[in-house]
Protein backbone atom coordinates (compact mmCIF):
# COMPACT_ATOMS: atom_id res chain seq x y z
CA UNK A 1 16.34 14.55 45.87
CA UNK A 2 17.11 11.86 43.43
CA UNK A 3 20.10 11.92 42.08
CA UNK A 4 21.29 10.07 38.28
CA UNK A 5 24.85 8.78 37.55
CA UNK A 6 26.11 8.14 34.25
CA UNK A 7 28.57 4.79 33.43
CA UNK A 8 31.63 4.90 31.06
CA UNK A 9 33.98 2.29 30.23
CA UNK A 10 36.34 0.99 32.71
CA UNK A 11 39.30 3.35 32.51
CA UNK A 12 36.75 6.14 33.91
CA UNK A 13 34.39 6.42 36.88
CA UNK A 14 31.15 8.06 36.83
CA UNK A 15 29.69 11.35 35.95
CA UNK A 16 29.13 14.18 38.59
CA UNK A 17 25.48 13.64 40.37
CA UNK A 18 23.51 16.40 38.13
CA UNK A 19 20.46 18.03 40.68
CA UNK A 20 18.09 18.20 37.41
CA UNK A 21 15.52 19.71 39.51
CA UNK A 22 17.26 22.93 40.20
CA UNK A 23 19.31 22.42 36.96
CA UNK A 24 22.82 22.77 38.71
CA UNK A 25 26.08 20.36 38.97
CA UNK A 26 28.52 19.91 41.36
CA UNK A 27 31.98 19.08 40.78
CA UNK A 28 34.29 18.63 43.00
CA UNK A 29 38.15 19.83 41.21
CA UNK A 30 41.50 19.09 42.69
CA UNK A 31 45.74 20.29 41.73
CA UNK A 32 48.74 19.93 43.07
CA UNK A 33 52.38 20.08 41.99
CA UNK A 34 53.60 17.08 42.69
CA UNK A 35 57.40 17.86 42.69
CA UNK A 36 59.47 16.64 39.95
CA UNK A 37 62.35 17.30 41.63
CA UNK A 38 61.81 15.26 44.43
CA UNK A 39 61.38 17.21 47.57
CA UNK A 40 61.22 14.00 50.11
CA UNK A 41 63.14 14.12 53.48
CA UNK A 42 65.22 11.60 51.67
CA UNK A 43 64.51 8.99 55.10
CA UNK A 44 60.96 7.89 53.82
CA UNK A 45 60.99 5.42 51.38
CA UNK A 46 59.66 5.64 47.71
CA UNK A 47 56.76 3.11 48.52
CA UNK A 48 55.38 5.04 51.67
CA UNK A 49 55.34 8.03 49.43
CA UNK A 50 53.13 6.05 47.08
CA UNK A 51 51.09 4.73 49.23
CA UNK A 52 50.51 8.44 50.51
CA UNK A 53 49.47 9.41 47.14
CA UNK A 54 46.98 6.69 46.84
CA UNK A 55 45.47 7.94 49.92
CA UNK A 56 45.02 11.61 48.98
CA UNK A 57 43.41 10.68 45.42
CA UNK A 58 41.53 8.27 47.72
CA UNK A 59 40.17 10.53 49.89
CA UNK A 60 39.64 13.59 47.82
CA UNK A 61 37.85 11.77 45.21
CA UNK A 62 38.02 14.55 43.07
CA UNK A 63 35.88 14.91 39.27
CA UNK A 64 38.77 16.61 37.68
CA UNK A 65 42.54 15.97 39.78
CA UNK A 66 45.54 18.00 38.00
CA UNK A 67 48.82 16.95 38.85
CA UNK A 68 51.90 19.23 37.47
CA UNK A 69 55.96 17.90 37.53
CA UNK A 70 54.00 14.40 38.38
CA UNK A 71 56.61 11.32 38.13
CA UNK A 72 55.30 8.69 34.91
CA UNK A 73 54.64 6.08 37.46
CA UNK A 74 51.84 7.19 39.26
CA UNK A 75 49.31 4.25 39.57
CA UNK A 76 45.99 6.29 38.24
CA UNK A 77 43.50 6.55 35.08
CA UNK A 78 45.27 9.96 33.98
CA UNK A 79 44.87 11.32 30.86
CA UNK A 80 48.36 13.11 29.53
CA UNK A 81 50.18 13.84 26.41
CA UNK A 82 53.31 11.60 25.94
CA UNK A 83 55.91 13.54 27.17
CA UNK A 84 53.89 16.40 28.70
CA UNK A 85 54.54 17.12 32.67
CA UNK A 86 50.81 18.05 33.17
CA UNK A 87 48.35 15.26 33.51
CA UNK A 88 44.55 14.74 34.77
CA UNK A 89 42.67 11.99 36.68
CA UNK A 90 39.15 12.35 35.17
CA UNK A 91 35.90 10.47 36.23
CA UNK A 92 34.18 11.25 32.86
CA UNK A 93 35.69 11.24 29.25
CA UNK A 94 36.41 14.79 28.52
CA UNK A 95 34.83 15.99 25.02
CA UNK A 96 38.65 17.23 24.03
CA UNK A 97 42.38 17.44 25.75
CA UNK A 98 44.34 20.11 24.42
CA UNK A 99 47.51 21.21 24.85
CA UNK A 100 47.14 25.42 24.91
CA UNK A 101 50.54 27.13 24.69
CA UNK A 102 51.12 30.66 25.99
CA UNK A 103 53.50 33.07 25.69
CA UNK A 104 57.44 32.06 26.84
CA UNK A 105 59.75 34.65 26.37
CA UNK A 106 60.11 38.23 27.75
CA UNK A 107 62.77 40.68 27.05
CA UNK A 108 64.45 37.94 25.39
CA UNK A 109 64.29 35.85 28.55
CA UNK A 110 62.42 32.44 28.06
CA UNK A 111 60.97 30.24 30.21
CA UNK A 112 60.59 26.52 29.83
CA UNK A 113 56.71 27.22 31.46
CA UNK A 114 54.46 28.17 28.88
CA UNK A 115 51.95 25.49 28.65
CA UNK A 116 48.62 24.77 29.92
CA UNK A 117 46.35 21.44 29.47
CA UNK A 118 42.57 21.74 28.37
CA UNK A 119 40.43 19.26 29.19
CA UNK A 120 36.60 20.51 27.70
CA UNK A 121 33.29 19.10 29.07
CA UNK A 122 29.54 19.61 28.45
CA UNK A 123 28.17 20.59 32.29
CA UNK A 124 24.57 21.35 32.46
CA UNK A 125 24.24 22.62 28.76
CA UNK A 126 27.41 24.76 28.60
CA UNK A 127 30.99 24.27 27.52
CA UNK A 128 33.06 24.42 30.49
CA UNK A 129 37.13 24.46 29.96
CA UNK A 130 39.22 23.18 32.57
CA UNK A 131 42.65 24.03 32.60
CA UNK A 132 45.85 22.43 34.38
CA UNK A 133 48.49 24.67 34.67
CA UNK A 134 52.63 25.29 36.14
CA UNK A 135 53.74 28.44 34.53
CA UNK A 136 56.60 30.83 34.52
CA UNK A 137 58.57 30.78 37.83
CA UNK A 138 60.58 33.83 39.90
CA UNK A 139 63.78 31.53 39.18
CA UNK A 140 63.16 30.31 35.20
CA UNK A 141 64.53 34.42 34.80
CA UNK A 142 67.17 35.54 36.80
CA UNK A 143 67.07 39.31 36.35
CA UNK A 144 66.16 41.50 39.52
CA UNK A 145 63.99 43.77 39.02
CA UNK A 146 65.09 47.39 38.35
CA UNK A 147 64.57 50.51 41.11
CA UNK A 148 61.42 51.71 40.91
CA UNK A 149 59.99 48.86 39.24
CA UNK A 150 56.80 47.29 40.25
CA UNK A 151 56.95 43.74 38.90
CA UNK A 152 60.16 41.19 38.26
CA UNK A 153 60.03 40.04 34.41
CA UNK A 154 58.68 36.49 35.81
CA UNK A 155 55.85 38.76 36.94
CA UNK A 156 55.27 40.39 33.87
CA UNK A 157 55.75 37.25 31.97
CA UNK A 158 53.00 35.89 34.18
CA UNK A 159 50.33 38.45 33.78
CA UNK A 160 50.53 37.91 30.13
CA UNK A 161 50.42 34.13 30.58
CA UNK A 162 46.80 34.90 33.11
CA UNK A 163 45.59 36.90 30.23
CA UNK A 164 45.92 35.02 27.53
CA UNK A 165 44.43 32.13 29.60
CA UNK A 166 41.56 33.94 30.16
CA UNK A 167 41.52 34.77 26.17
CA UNK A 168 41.65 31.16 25.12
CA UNK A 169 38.50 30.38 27.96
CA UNK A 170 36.35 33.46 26.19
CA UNK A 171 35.64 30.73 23.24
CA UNK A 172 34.05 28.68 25.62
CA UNK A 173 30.93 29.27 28.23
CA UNK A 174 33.00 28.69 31.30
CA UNK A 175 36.84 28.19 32.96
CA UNK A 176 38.61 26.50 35.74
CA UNK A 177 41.97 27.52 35.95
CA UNK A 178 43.68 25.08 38.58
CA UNK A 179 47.38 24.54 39.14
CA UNK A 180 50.85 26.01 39.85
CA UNK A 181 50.41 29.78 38.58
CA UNK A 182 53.57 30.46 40.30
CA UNK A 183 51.81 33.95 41.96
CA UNK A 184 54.30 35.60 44.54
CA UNK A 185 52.38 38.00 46.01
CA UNK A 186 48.16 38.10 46.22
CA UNK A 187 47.96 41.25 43.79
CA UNK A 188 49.23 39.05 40.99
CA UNK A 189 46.12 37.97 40.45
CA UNK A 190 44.05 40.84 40.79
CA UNK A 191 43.88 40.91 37.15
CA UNK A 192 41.70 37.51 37.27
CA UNK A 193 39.20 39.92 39.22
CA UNK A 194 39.22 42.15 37.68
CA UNK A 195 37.69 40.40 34.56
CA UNK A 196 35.10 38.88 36.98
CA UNK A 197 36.68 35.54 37.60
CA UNK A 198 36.27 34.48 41.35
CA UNK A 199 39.34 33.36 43.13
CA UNK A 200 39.39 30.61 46.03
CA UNK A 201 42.97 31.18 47.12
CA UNK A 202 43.89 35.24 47.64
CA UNK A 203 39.80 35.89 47.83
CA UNK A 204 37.81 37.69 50.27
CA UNK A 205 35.73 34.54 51.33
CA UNK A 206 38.60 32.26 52.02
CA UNK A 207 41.70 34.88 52.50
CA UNK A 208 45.21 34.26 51.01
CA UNK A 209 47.05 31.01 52.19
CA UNK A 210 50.57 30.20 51.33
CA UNK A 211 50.95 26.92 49.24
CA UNK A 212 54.63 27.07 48.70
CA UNK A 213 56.75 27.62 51.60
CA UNK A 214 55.44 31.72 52.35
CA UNK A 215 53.89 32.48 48.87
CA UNK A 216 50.36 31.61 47.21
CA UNK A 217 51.79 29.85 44.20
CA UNK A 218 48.69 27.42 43.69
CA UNK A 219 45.34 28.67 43.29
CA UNK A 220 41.96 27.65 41.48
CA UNK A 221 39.72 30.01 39.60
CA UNK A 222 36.56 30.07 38.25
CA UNK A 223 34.15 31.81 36.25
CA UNK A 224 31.73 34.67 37.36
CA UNK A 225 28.98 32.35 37.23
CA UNK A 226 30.58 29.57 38.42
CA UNK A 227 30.04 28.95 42.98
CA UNK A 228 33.04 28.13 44.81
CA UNK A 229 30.95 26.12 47.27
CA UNK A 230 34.01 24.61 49.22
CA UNK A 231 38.22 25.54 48.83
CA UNK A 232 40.49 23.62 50.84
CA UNK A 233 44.44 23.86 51.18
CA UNK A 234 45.73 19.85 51.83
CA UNK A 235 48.97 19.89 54.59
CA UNK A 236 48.40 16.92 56.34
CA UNK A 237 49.83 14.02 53.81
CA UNK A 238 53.71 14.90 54.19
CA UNK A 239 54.14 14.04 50.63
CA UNK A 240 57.24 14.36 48.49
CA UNK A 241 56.64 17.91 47.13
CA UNK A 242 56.84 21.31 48.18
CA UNK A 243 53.51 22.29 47.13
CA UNK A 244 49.82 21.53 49.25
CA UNK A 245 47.39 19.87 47.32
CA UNK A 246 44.19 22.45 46.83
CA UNK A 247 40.44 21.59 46.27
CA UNK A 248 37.60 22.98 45.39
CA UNK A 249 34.13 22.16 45.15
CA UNK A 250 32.08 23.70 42.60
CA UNK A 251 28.53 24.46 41.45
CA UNK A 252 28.11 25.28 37.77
């Protein structure tokens, strides 16, 4: 099958191969938190963990590569907001980057994660959001949760922040929600399913996998009509963060 590619200018790579005769694209989407605080084992030096970076972007190759907590010196195209801690290593010029803000404060508890970054492409005729994300944390509110109770406030801050992603993506034809969602437990994001978005991490097809230390923080989700092809969970680069790298490849 012939394939086409598509040539920008030289801060960006080349367009996903589009399969025109069955009118379907492949991407292939990658996250990770990259540690802002600096998780190293504090006897490998700052260049080797460089050089380890460079050879997971390398080797994943990815069409869309979030990176959350990421230091400013990473040596990549990325596209970020000055002062933002969410960036994006894109192949193609996205149509619009936008920073979407969700809810922060619960209870009169805040948390400092309460951001997500848009990046909005044309795929195959449709308008296809892709969202980078690190939101609210178990530790950002220090309150334990009361007897009887079936979520912590992070929790519940959480499943208001996964709803009103899912309310920003309804303007557009299709999401990918990729990043640090900070989940504790599977069940956190049965509320993705049950608006029909298809999980890779926590999902039937590819079970639940811990990305940070014993809980499945990280995840990538799609829309219904949207074919998780491929889902891999990265553990093999010993890099200087606590989180795996995750990636997906996708059919839209």
């Amino acid at each position: 099958m012939k394939t086409t590619r598509l040539l920008f200018c030289a801060a960006f790579c080349l367009l996903p191969v589009i399969a025109k005769a069955q009118q379907t694209t492949v991407w292939t989407v990658a996250c990770v938190n990259c540690g802002q605080f600096h998780y190293g084992d504090k006897k490998t030096a700052p260049e080797d963990y460089r050089r380890r970076w460079q050879k997971l972007f390398a080797d994943v190759d990815a069409d869309v590569f979030f990176m959350e907590d990421n230091p400013s010196d990473f040596p990549f195209n990325t596209i970020r907001f000055p002062k933002f801690d969410i960036r994006a290593d894109a192949k193609a010029t996205p149509v619009s980057a936008t920073i979407v803000k969700l809810t922060n404060e619960i209870d009169g508890h805040k948390s400092p994660r309460y951001r997500a970054f848009r990046l909005l492409y044309n795929i195959s005729g449709k308008k296809v959001a892709f969202y980078g994300m690190h939101l609210v944390a178990e530790g950002h509110i220090k309150v334990k949760k009361a007897e009887g109770e079936q979520w912590s406030l992070s929790q519940k801050l959480r499943q208001i922040q996964f709803k009103e992603l899912m309310d920003d993506a309804k303007q557009f034809d299709g999401a990918v929600f990729t990043g640090d969602f900070n989940a504790q437990i599977p069940e956190e994001y049965n509320v993705f399913k049950q608006n029909g978005f298809t999980l890779s991490n926590c999902s039937e097809t590819y079970g639940a996998t811990a990305t940070l230390r014993d809980i499945p923080a990280d995840n990538i989700v799609v829309s219904p009509w949207i074919k998780i092809l491929e889902f891999k969970i990265l553990k093999n680069y010993k890099l200087d963060t606590d989180h795996f790298p995750l990636v997906a490849k996708l059919q839209f």
